[in-house]
Structures are given as C-alpha cells and as structure tokens.
N, C-alpha and C. Protein backbone atom coordinates (compact mmCIF):
# COMPACT_ATOMS: atom_id res chain seq x y z
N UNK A 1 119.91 -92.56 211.95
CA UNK A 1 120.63 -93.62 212.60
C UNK A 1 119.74 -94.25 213.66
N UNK A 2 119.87 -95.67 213.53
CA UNK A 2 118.75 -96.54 214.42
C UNK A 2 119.77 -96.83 215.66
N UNK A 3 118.66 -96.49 217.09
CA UNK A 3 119.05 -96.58 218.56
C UNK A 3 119.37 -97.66 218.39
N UNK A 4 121.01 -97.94 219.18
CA UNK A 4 120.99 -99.71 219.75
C UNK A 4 120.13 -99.89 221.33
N UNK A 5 119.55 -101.53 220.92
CA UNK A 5 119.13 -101.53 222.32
C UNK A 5 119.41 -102.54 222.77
N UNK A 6 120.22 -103.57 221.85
CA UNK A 6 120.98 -104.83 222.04
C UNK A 6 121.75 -104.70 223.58
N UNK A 7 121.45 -105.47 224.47
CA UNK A 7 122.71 -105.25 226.02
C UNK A 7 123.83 -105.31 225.66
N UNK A 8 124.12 -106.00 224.38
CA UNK A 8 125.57 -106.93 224.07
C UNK A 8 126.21 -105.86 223.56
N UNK A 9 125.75 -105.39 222.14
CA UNK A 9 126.00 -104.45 221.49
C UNK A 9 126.57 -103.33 222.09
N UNK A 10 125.71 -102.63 223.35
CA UNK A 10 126.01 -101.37 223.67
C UNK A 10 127.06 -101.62 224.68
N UNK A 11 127.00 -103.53 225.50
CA UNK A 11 128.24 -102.95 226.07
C UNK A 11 129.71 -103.23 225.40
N UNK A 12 129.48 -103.68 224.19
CA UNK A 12 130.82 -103.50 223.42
C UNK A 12 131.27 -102.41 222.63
N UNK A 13 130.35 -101.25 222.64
CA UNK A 13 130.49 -100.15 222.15
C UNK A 13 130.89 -99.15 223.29
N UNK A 14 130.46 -99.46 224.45
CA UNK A 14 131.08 -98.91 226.24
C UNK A 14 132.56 -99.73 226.05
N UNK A 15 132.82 -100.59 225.82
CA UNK A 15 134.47 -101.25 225.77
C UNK A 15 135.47 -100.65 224.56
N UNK A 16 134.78 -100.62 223.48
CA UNK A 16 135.22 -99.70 222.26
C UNK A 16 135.74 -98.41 223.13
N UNK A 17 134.72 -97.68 223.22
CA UNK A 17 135.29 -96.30 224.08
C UNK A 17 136.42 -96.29 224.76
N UNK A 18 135.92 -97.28 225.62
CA UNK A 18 137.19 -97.05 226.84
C UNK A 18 138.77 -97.89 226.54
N UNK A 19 138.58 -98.45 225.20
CA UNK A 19 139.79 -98.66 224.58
C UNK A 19 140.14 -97.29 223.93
N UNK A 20 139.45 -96.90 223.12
CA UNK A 20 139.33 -95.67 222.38
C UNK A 20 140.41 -94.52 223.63
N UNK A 21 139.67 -94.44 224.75
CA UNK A 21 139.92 -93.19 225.94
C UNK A 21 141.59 -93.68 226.49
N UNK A 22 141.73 -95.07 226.08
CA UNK A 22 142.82 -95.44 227.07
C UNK A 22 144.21 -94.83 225.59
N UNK A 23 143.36 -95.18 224.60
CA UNK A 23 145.15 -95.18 223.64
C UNK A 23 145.09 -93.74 223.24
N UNK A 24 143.98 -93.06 223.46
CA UNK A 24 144.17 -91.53 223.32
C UNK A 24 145.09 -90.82 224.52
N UNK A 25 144.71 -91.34 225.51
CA UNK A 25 145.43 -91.12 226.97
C UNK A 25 146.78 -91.43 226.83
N UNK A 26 147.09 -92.39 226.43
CA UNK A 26 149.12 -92.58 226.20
C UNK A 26 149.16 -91.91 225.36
N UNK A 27 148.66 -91.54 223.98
CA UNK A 27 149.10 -90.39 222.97
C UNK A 27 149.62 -89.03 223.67
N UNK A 28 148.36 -88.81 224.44
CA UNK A 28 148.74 -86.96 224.67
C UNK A 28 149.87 -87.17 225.50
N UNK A 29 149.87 -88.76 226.69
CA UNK A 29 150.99 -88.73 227.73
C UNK A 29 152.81 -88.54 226.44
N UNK A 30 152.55 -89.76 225.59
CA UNK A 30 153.36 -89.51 224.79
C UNK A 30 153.99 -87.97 223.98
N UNK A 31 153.15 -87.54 223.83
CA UNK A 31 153.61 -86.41 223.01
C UNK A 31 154.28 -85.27 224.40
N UNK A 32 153.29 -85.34 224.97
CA UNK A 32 153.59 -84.17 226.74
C UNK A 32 155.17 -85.00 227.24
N UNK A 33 155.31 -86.05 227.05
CA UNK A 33 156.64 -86.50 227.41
C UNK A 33 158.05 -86.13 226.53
N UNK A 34 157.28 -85.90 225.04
CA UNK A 34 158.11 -85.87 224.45
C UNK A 34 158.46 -84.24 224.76
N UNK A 35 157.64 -83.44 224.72
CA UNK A 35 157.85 -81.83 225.29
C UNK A 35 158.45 -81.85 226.32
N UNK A 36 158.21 -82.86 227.32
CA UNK A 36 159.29 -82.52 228.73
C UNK A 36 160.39 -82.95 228.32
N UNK A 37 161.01 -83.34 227.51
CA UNK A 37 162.44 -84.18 227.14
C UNK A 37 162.68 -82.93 226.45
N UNK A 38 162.17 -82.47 225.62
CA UNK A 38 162.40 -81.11 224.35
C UNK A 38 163.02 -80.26 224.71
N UNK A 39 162.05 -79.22 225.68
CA UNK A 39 161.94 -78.34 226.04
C UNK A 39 162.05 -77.85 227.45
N UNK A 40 161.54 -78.84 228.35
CA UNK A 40 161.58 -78.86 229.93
C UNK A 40 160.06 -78.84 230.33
N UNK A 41 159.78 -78.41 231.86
CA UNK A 41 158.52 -78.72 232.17
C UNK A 41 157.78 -77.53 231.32
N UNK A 42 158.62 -75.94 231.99
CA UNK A 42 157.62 -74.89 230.94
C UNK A 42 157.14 -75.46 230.02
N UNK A 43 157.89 -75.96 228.77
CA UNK A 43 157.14 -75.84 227.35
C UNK A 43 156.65 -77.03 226.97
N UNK A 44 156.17 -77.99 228.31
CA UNK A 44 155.12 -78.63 228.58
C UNK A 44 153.81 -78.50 228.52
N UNK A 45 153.54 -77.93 229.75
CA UNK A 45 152.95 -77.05 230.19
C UNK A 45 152.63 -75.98 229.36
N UNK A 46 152.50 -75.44 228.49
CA UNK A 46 152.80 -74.46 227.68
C UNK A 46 151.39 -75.25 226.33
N UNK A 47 151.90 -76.27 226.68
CA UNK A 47 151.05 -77.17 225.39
C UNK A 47 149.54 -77.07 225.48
N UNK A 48 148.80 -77.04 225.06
CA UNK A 48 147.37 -76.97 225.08
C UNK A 48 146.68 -78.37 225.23
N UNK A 49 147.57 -79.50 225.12
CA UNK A 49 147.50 -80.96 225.37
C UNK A 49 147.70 -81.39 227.13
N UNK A 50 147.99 -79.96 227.53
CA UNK A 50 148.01 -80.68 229.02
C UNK A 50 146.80 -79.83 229.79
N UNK A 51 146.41 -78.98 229.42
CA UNK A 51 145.02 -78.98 229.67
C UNK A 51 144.01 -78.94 229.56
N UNK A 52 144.19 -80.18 228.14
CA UNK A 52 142.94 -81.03 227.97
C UNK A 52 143.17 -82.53 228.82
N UNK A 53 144.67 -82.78 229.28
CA UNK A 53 144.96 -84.09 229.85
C UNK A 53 144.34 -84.21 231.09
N UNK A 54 144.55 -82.19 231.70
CA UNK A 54 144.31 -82.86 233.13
C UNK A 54 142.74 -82.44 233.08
N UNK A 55 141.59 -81.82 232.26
CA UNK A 55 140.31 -81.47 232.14
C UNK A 55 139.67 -83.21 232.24
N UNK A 56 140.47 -83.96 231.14
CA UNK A 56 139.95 -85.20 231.12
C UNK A 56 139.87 -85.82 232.31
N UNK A 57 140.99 -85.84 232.88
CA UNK A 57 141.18 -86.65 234.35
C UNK A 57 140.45 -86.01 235.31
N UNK A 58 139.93 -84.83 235.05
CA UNK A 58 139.10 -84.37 236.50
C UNK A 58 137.88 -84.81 236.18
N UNK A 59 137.72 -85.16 234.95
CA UNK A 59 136.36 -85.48 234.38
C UNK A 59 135.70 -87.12 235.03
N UNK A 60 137.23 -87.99 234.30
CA UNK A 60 136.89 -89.04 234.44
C UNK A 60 137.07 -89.58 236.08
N UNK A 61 137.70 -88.58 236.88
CA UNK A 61 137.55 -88.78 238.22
C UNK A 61 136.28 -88.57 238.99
N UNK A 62 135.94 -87.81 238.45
CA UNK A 62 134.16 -87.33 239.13
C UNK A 62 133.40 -88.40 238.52
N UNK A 63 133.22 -88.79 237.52
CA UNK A 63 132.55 -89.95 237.21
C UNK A 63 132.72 -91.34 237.89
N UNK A 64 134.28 -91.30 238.17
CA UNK A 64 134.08 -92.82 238.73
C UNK A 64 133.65 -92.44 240.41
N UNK A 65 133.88 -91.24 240.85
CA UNK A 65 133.41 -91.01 242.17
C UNK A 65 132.05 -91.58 242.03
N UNK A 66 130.86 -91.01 241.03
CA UNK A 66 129.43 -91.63 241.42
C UNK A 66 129.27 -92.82 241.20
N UNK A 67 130.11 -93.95 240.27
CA UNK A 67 130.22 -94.74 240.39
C UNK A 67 131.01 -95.97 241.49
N UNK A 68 131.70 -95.39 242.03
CA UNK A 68 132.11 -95.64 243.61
C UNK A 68 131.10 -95.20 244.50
N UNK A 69 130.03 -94.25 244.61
CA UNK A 69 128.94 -93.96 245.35
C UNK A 69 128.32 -95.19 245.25
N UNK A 70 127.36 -95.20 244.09
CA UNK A 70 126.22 -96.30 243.83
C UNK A 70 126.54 -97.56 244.18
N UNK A 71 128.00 -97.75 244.35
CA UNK A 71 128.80 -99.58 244.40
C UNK A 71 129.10 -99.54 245.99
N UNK A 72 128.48 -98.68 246.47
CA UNK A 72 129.09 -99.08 248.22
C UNK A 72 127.82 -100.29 248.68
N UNK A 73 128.52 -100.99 249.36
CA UNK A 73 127.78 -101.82 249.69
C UNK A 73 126.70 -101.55 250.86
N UNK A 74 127.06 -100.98 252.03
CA UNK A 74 126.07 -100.17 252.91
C UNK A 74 126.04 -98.77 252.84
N UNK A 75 124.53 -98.41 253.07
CA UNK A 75 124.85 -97.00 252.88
C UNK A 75 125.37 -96.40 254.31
N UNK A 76 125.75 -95.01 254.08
CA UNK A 76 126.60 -94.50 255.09
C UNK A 76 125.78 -93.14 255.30
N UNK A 77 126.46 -92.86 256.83
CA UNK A 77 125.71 -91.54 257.31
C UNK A 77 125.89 -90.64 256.33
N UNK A 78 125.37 -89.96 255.12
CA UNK A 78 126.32 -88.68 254.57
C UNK A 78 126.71 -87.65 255.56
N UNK A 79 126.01 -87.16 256.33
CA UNK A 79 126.08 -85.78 257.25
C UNK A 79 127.65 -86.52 257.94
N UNK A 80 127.38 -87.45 258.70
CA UNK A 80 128.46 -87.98 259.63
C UNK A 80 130.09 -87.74 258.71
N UNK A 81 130.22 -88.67 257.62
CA UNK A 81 131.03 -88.78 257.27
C UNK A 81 131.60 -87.09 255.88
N UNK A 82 130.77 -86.38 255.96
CA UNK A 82 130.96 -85.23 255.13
C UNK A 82 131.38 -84.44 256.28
N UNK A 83 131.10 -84.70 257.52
CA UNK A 83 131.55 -83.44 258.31
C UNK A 83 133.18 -84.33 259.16
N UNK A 84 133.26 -85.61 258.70
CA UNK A 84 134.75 -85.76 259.17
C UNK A 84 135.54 -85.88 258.29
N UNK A 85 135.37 -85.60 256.66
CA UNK A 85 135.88 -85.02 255.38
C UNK A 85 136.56 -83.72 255.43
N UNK A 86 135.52 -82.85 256.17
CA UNK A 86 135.90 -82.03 256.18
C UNK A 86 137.07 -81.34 257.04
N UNK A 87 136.55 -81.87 258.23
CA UNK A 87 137.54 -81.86 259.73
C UNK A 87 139.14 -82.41 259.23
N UNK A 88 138.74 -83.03 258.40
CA UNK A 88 140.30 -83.62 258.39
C UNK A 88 141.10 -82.62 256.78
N UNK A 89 140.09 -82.26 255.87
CA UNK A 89 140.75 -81.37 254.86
C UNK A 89 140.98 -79.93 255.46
N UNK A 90 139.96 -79.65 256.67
CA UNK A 90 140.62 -78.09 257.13
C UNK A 90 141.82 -78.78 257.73
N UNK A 91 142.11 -80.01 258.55
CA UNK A 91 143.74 -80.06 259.13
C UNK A 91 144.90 -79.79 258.24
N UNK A 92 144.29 -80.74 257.08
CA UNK A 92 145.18 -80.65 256.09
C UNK A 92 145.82 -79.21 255.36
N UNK A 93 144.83 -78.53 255.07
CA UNK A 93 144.96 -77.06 254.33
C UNK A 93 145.47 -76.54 255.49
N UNK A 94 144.94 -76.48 256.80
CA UNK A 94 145.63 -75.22 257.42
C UNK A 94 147.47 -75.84 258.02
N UNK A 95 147.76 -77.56 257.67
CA UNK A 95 148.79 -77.44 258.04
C UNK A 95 150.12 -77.22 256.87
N UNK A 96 149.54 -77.11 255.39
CA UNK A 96 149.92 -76.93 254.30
C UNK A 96 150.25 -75.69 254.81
N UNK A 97 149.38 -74.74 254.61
CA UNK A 97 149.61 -73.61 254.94
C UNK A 97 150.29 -73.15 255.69
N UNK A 98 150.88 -73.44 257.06
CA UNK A 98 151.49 -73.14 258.08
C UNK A 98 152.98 -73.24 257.66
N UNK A 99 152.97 -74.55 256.95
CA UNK A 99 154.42 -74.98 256.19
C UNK A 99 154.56 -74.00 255.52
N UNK A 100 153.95 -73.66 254.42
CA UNK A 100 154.30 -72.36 253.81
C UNK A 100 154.42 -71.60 254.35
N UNK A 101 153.72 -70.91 255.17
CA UNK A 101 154.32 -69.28 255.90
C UNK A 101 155.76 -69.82 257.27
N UNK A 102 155.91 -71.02 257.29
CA UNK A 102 157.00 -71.43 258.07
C UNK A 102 158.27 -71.02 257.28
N UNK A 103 157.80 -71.29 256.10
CA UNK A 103 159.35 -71.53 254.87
C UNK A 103 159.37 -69.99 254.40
N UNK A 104 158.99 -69.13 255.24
CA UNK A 104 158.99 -67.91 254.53
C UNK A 104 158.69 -67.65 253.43
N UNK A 105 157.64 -68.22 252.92
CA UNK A 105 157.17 -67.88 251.83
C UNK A 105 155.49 -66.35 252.01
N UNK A 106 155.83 -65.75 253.06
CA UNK A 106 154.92 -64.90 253.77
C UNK A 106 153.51 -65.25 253.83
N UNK A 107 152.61 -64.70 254.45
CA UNK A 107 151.41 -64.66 254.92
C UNK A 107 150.22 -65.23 253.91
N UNK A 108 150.38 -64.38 253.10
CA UNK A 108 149.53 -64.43 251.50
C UNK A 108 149.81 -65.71 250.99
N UNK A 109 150.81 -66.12 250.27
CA UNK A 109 150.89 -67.05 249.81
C UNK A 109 150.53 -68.44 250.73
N UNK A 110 150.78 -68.51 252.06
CA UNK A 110 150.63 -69.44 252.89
C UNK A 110 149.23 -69.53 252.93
N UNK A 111 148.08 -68.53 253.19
CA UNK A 111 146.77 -68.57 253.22
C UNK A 111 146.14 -69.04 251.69
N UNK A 112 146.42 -68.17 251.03
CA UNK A 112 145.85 -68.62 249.76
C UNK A 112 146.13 -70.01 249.01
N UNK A 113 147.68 -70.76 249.34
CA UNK A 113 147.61 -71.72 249.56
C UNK A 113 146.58 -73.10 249.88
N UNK A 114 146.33 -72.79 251.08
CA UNK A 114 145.60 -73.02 252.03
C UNK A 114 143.93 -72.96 251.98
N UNK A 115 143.66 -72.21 251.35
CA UNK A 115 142.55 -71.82 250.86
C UNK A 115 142.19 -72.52 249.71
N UNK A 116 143.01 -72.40 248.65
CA UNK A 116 142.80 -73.35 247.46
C UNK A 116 142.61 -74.75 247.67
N UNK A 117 143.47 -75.25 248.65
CA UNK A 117 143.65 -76.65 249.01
C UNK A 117 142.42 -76.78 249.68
N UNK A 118 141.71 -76.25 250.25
CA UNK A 118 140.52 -76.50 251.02
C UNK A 118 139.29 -76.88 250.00
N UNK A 119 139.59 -75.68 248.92
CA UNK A 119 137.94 -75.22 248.39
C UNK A 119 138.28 -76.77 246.80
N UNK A 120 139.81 -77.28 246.66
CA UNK A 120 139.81 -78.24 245.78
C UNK A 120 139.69 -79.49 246.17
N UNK A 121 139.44 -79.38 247.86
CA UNK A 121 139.06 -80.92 248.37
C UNK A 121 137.32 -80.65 248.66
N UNK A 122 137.01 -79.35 248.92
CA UNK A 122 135.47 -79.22 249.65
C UNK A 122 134.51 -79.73 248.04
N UNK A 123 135.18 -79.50 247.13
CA UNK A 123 134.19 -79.68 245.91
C UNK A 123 133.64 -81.12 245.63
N UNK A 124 134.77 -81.85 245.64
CA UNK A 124 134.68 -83.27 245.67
C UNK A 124 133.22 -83.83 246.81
N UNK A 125 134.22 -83.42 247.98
CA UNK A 125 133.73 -84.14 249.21
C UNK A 125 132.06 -83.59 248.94
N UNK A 126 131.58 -82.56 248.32
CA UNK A 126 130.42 -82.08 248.75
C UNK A 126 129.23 -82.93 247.71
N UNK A 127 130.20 -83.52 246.61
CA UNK A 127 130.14 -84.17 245.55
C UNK A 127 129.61 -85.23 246.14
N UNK A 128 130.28 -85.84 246.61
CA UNK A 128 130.12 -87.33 247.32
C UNK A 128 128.77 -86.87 248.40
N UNK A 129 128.69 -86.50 249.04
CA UNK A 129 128.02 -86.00 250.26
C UNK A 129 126.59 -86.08 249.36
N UNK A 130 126.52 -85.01 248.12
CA UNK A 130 124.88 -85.10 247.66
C UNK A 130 124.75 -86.30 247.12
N UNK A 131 125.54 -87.26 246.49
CA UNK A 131 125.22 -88.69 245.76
C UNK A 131 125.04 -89.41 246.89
N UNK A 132 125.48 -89.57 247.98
CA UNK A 132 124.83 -90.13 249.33
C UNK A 132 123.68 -90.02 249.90
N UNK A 133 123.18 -88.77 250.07
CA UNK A 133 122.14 -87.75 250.48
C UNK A 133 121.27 -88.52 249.21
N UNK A 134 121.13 -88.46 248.09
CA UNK A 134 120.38 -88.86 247.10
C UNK A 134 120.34 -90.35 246.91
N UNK A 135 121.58 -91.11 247.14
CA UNK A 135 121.61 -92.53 247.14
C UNK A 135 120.29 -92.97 248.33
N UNK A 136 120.69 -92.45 249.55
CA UNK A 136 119.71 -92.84 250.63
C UNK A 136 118.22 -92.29 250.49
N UNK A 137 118.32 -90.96 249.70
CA UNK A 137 116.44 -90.75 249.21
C UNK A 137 115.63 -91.71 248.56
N UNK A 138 116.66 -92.48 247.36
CA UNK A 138 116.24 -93.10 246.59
C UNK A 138 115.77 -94.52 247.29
N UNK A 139 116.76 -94.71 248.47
CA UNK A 139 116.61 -96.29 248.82
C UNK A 139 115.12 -96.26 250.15
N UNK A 140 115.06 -94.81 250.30
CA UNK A 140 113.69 -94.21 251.18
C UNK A 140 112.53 -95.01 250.25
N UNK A 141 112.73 -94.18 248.78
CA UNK A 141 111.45 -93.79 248.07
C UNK A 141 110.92 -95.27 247.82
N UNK A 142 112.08 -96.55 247.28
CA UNK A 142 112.01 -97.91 247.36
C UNK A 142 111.07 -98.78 248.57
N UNK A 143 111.49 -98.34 249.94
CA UNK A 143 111.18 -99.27 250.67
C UNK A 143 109.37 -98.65 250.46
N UNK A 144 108.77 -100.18 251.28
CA UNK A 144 107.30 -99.66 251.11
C UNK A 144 106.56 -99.12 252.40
C-alpha cells in the first residue's frame, strides 16, 4: 500500500475518522442507554462497552490536552502555573475528603477518597506541565 502525501487527501481521511469516532461514539452511548433502561445502572456498567467508552474518552481527552498545549497563544510559566494546579487540587481532594469523613462515611474511605481525587487530577496536570516545559524548550532551541 502506497503512503498518501497529498495535504488534501490525508486531511479528508483525518475527517473520515473523526466521523468514523463520532457515530461509533453514539452507538456504544446507544446501546449503554439501552442497558440502563433494561437493566439499571449495574448491568450497565457490567457491559464491557463502558469500559471501552470511558478508555476512549480518557484517550481522546489527553490528546486534545496536547493539542490545547501547542494552540496557546503565549507561552506560560509551567513551574508557576503547575504549582497553582496543584495548590488548588490538594484544596479540592482534601475538602472532598473532609465531606466524606463529615458524612460518616469513616476515616478510610474519606482519605482514600481523597487520595484518588488527588493522584486523578496530579496525572493530567503533570501532563500539561511537561508539554509546557517542552513547548518552551522547543521555542529556546528556535530562537537564534
């Protein structure tokens, strides 16, 4: 099979896809809807279609993150703004958490809570932080 190298070509084969990604995306929503009407949320959930739904979406979320990196118009401190990412996701997790061990839901669950919520925002943010860190190497290595 011969490489395309046509601009036109490949970006109508990038539009193909993402027609392709969008009517596959209402299918699984469709069918996962039809299981929550069926059965309830369990035997939703239960389906092997919902975690490929939400694998996809974490997928296609990290992707458009570096593509929201590269499209900022100025670059930004990374250090500055990764360490007030963070300041504000420990507020967040530890006040999640507090709610939980408020509602008596005990100690454990309130921390681990809390903990999860931290380490599922720190991944992202640290995400963003090296495509910054690397956005600004690159715009180093450019100047003369």
């Amino acid at each position: 099979m011969k490489k395309i190298t046509d601009e036109r070509l490949i970006f109508r084969n990038l539009q193909h896809i993402k027609i392709i990604y969008i009517v596959q995306s209402i299918g699984i929503l469709c069918i996962l809807g039809y299981e929550l009407f069926q059965g309830g949320l369990e035997d939703m959930r239960k389906n092997p279609l919902w975690l490929l739904f939400i694998v996809t979406s974490v997928v296609y979320a990290y992707l458009s993150i570096s593509t929201s990196v590269e499209n900022e118009k100025a670059l930004q401190n990374p250090k500055k703004s990764f360490v007030v990412s963070i300041i504000v996701l420990i507020a967040i997790a530890t006040a999640v958490a507090y709610l939980t061990i408020a509602k008596n839901f005990g100690w454990t669950n309130g921390v681990v809570i809390g903990v999860i919520l931290f380490i599922c925002g720190f991944i992202p943010f640290y995400y963003v932080y090296r495509l910054r860190e690397k956005q600004i190497k690159d715009f180093d290595d450019d100047q003369p």
